[in-house]
C-alpha atoms as a PDB file:
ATOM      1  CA  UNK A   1       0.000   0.000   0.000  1.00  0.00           C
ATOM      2  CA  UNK A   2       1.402   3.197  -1.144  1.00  0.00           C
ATOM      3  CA  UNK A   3       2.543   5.849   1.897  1.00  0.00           C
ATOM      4  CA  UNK A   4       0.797   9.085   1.171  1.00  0.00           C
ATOM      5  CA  UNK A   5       3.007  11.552  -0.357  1.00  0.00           C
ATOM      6  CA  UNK A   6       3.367  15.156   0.395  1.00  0.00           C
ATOM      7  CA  UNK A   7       3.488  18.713  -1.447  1.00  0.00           C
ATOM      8  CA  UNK A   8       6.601  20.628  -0.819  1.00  0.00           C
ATOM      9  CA  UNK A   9       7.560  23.978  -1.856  1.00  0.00           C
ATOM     10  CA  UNK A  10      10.373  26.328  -1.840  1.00  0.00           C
ATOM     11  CA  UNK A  11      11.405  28.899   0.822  1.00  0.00           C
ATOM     12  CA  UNK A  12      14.647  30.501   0.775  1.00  0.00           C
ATOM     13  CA  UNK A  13      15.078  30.048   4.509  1.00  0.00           C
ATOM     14  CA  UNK A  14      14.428  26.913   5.115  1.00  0.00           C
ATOM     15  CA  UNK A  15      16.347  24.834   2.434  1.00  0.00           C
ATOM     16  CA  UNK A  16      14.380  21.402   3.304  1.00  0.00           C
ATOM     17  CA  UNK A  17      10.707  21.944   3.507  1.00  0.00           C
ATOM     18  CA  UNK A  18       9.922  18.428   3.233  1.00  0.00           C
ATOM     19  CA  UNK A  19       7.179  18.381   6.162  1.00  0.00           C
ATOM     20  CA  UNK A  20       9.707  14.576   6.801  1.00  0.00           C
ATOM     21  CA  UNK A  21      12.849  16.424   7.095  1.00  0.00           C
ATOM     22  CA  UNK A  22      11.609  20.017   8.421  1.00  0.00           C
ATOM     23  CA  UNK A  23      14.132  21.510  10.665  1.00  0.00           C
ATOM     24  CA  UNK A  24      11.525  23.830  12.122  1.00  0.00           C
ATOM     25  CA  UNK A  25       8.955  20.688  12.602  1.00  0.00           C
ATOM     26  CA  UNK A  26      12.349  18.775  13.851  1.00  0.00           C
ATOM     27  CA  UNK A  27      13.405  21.781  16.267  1.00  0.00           C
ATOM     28  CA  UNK A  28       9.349  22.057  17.385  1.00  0.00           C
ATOM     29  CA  UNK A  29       9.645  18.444  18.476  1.00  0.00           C
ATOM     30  CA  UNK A  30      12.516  18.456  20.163  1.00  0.00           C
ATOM     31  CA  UNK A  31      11.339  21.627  22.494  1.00  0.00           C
ATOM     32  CA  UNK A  32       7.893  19.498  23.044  1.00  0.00           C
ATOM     33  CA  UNK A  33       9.468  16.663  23.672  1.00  0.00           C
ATOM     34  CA  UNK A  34      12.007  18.495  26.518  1.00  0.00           C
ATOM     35  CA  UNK A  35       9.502  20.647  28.297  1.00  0.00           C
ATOM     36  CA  UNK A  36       5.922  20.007  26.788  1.00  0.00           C
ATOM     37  CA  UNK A  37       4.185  22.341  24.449  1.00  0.00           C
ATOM     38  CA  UNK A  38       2.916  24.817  26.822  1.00  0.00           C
ATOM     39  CA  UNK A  39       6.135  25.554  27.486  1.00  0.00           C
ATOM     40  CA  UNK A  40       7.709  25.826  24.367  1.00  0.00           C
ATOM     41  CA  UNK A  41       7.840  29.360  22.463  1.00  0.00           C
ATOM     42  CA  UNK A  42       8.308  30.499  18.881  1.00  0.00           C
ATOM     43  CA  UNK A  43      11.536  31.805  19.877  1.00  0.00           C
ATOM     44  CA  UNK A  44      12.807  28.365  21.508  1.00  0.00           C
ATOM     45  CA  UNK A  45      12.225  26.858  18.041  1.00  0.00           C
ATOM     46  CA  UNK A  46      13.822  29.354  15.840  1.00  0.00           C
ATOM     47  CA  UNK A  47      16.891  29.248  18.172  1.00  0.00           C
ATOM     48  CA  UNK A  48      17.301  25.133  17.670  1.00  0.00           C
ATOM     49  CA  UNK A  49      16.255  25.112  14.048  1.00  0.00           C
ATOM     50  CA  UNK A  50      18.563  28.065  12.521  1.00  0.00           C
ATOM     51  CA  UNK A  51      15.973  30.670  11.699  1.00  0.00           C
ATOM     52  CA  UNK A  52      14.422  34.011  12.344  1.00  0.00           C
ATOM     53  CA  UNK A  53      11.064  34.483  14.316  1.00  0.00           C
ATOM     54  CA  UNK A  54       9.932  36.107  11.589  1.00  0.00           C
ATOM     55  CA  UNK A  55      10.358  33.001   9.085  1.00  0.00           C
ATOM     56  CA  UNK A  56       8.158  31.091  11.787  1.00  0.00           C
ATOM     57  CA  UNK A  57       5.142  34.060  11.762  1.00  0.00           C
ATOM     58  CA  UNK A  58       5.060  33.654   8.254  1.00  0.00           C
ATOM     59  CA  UNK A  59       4.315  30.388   8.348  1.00  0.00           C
ATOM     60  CA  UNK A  60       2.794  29.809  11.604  1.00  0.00           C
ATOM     61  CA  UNK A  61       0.782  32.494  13.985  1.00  0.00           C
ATOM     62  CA  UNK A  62       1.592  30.510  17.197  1.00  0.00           C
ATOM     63  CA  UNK A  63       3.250  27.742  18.967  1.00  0.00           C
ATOM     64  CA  UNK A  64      -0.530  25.807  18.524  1.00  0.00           C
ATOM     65  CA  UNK A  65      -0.405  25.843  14.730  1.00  0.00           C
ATOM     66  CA  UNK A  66       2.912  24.729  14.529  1.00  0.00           C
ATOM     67  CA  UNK A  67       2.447  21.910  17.164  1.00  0.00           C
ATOM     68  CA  UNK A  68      -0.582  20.855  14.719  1.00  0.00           C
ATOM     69  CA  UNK A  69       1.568  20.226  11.429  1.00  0.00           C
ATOM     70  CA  UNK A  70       4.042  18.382  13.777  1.00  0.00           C
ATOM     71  CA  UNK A  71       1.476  16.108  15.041  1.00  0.00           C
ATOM     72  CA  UNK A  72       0.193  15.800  11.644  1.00  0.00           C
ATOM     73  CA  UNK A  73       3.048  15.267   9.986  1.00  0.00           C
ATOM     74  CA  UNK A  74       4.312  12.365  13.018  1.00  0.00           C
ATOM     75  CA  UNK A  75       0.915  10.590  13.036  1.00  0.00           C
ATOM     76  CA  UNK A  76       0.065  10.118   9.665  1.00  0.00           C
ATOM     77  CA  UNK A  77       4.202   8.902   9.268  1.00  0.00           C
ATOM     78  CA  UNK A  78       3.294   6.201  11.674  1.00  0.00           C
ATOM     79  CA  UNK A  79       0.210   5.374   9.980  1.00  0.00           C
ATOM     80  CA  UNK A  80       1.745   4.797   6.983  1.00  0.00           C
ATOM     81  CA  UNK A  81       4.749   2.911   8.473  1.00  0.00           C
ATOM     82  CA  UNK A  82       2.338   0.960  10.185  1.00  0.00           C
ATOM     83  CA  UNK A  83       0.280  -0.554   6.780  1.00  0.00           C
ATOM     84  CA  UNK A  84       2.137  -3.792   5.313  1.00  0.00           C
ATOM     85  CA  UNK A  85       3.205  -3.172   1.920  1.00  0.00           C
ATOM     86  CA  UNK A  86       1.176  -5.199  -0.481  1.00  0.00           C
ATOM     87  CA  UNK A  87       2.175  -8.272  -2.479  1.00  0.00           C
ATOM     88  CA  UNK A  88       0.463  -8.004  -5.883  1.00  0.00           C
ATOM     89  CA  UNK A  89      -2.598 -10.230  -5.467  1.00  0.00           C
ATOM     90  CA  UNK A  90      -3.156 -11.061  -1.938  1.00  0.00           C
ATOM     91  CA  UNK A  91      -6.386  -9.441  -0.724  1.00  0.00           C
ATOM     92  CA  UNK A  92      -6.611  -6.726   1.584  1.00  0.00           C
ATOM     93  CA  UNK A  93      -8.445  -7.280   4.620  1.00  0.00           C
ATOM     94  CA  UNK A  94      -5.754  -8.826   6.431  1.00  0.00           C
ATOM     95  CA  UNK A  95      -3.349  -5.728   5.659  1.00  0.00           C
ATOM     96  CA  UNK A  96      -5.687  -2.895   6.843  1.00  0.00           C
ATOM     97  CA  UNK A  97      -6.093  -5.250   9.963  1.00  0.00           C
ATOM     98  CA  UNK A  98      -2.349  -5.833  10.663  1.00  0.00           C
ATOM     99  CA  UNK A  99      -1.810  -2.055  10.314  1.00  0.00           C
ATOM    100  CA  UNK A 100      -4.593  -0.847  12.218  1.00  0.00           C
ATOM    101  CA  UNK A 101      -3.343  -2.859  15.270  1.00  0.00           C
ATOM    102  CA  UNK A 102      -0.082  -1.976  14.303  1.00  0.00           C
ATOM    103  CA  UNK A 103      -0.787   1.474  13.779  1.00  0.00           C
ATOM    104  CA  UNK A 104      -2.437   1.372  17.466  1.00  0.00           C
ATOM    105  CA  UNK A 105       0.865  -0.062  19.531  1.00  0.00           C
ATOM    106  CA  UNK A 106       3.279   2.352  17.566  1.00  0.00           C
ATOM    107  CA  UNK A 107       0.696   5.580  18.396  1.00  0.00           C
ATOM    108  CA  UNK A 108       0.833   4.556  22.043  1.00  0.00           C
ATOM    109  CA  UNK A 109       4.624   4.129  22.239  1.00  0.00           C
ATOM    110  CA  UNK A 110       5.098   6.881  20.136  1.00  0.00           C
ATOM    111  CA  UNK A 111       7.329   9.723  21.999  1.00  0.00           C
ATOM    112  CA  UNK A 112       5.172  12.846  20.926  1.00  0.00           C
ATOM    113  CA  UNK A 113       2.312  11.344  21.251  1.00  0.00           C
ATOM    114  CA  UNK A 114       3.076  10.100  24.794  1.00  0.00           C
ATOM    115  CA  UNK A 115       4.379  13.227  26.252  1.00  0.00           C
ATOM    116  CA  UNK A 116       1.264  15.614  25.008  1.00  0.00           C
ATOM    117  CA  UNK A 117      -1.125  12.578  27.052  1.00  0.00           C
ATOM    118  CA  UNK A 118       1.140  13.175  30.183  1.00  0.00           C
ATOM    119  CA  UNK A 119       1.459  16.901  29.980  1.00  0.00           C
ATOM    120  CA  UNK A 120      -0.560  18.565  28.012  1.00  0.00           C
ATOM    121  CA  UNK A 121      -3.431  16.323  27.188  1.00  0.00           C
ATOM    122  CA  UNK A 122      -6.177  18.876  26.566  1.00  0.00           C
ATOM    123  CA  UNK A 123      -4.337  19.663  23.325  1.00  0.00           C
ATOM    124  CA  UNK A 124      -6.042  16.948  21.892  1.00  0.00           C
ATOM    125  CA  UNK A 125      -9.896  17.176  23.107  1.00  0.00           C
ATOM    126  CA  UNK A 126     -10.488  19.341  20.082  1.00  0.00           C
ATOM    127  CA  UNK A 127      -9.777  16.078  17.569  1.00  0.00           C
ATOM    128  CA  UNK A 128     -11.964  13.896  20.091  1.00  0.00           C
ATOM    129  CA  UNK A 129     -14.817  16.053  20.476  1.00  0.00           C
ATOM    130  CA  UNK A 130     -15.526  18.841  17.791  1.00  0.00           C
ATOM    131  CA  UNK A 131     -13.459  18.411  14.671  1.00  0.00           C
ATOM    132  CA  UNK A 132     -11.469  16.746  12.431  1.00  0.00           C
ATOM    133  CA  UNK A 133      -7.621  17.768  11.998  1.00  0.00           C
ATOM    134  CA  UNK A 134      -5.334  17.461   9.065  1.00  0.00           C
ATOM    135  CA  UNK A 135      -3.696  14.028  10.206  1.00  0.00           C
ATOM    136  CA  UNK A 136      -7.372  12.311  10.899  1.00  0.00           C
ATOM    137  CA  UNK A 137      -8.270  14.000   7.247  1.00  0.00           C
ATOM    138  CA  UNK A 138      -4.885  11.943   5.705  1.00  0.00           C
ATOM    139  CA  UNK A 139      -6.085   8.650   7.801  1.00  0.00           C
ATOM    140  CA  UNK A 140      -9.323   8.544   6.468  1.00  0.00           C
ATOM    141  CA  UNK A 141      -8.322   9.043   2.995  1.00  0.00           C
ATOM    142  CA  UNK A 142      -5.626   6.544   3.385  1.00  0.00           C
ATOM    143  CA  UNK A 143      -8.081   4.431   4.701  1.00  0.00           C
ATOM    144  CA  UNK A 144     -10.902   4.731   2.162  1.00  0.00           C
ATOM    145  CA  UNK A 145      -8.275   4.113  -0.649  1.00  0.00           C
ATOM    146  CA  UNK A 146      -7.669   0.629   1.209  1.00  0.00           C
ATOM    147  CA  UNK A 147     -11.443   0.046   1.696  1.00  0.00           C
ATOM    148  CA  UNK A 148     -12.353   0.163  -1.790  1.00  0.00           C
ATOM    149  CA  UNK A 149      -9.255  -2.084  -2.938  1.00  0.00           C
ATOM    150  CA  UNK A 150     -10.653  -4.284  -0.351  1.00  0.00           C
ATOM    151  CA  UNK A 151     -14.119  -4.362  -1.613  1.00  0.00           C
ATOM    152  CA  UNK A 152     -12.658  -4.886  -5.283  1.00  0.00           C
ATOM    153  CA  UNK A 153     -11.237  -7.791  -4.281  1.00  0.00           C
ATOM    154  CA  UNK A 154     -13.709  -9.203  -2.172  1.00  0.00           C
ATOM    155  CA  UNK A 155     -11.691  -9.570   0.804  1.00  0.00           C
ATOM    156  CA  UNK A 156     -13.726  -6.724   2.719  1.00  0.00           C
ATOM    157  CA  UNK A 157     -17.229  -6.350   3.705  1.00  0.00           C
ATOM    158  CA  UNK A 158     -19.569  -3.766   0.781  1.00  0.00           C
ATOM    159  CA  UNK A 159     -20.064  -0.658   2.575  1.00  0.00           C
ATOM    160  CA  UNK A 160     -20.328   3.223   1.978  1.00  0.00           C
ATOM    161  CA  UNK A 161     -16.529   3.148   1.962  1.00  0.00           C
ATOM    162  CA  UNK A 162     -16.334   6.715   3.478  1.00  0.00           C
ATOM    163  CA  UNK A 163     -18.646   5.849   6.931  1.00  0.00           C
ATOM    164  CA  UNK A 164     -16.521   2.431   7.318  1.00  0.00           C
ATOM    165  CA  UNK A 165     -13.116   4.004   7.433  1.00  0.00           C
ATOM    166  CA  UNK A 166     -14.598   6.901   9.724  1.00  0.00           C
ATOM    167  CA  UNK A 167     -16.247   3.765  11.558  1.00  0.00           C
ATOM    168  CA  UNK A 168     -12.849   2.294  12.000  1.00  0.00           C
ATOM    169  CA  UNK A 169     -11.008   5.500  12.689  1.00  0.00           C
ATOM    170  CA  UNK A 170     -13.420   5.834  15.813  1.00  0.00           C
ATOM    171  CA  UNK A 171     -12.797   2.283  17.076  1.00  0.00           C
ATOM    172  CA  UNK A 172      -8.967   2.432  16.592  1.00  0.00           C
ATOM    173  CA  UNK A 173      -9.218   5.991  18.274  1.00  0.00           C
ATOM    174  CA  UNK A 174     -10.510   5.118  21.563  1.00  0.00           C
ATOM    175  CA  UNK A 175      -8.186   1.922  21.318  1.00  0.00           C
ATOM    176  CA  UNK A 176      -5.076   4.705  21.117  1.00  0.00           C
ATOM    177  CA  UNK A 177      -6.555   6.966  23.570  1.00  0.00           C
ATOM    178  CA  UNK A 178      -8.098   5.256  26.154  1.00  0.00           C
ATOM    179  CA  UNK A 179      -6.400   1.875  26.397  1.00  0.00           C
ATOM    180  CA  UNK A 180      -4.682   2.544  29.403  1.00  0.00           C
ATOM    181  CA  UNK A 181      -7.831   3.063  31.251  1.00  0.00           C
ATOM    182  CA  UNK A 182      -8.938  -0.131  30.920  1.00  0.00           C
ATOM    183  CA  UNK A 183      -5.970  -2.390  30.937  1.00  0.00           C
ATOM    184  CA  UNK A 184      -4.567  -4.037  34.310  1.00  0.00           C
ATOM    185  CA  UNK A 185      -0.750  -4.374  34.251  1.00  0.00           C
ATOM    186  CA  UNK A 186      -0.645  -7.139  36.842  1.00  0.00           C
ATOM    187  CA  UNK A 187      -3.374  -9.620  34.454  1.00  0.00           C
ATOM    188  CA  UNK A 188      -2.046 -10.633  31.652  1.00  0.00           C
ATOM    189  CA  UNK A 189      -5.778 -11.312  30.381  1.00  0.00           C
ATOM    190  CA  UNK A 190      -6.067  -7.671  30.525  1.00  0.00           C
ATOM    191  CA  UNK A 191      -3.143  -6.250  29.571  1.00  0.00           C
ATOM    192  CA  UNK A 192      -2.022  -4.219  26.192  1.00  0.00           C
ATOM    193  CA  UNK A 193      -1.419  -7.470  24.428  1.00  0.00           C
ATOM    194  CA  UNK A 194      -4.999  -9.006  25.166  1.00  0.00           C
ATOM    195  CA  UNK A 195      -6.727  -5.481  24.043  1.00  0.00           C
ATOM    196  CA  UNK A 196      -4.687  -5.782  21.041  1.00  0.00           C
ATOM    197  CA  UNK A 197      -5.801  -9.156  20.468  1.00  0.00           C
ATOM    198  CA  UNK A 198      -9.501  -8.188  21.096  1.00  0.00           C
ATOM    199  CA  UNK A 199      -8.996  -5.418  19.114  1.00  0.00           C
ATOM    200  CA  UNK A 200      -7.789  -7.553  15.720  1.00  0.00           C
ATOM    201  CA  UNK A 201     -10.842  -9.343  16.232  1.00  0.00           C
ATOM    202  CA  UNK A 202     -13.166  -6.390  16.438  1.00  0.00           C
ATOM    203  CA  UNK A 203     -11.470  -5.540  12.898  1.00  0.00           C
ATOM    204  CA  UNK A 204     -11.654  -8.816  11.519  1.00  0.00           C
ATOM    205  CA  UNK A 205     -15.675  -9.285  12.165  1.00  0.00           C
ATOM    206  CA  UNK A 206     -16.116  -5.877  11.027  1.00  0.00           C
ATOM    207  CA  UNK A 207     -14.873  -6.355   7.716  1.00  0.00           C
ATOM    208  CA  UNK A 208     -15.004 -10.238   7.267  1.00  0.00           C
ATOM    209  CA  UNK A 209     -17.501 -10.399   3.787  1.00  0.00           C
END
């Protein structure tokens, strides 16, 4: 399954603006990642990536915005990472399984992802309860592609493909969020492995034909 692939564009002062090798989406990491994002400041970003403030307000109005295209541009890398690369003819189902689970254990081990949970989780109530952001936008389009190449092969249930993959973005989404909340480190029939179990078979009856 083909990684999605991203629009870049020239800027004089930034000479890579690949959003996968963007020193100003590296540097805002890095400050996140030491001291959380309330915390971090335009200024502590242009100082580790190299530029001016003034190269970061044209781009980005405040530390928020930026923080957004980082998360975007992490999550939907793991996503992507995450899906099996198909051998010509095997169906899909199994694939869009694999990296849905997948895609579950590396978003909950992820770095970025865990330190915004720990400090500053309300950052992320916005994608959970009101809107959709640019990396659930990418998912669900990655998603539906799979979906449909599922249903042309048979391997996948016939469905409206667009209210499946926002079906299964809402399943995997609690799985990544609230996982920890229901998991009991000391039982191993309740621990991360067991959800993850329970979770491939949640997938698998959802999409079985």
């Amino acid at each position: 399954m083909a990684p999605i692939r991203h629009n870049t564009s020239a800027d004089p002062d930034v000479p890579d603006r690949s959003p996968v090798h963007d020193p100003i989406l590296d540097a805002v990491r890095d400050c996140v990642l030491a001291v959380g994002v309330r915390r971090t400041t335009l200024t502590d970003v242009a100082r580790r990536a190299g530029v001016s403030r003034m190269t970061l307000y044209r781009r980005w109005p405040d530390v928020r915005s930026l923080v957004g295209d980082l998360m975007t541009r992490e999550w939907v890398g793991v996503a992507t990472a995450a899906m099996p690369e198909r051998v010509p003819g095997t169906p899909l189902r199994p694939l869009i399984v694999d990296g849905l689970v997948a895609g579950v254990a590396a978003f909950r081990a992820h770095p970025l992802f865990r330190k915004i949970v720990d400090v500053d989780p309300e950052l992320l109530l916005p994608y959970v309860l009101d809107r959709r952001g640019a990396s659930q936008e990418a998912l669900l389009a990655l998603l539906e592609e799979a979906l449909r190449e599922g249903h042309a092969d048979g391997s996948v249930r016939a469905g409206h493909p667009a209210r499946q993959a926002r079906s299964l973005l809402l399943v995997v989404q609690s799985f990544t969020l609230s996982l920890r909340t229901m998991t009991d480190s000391d039982d191993p029939e309740l621990d991360d492995e067991a959800f993850l179990a329970e979770l491939r078979t949640l997938l698998e009856r959802t999409l079985t034909p």
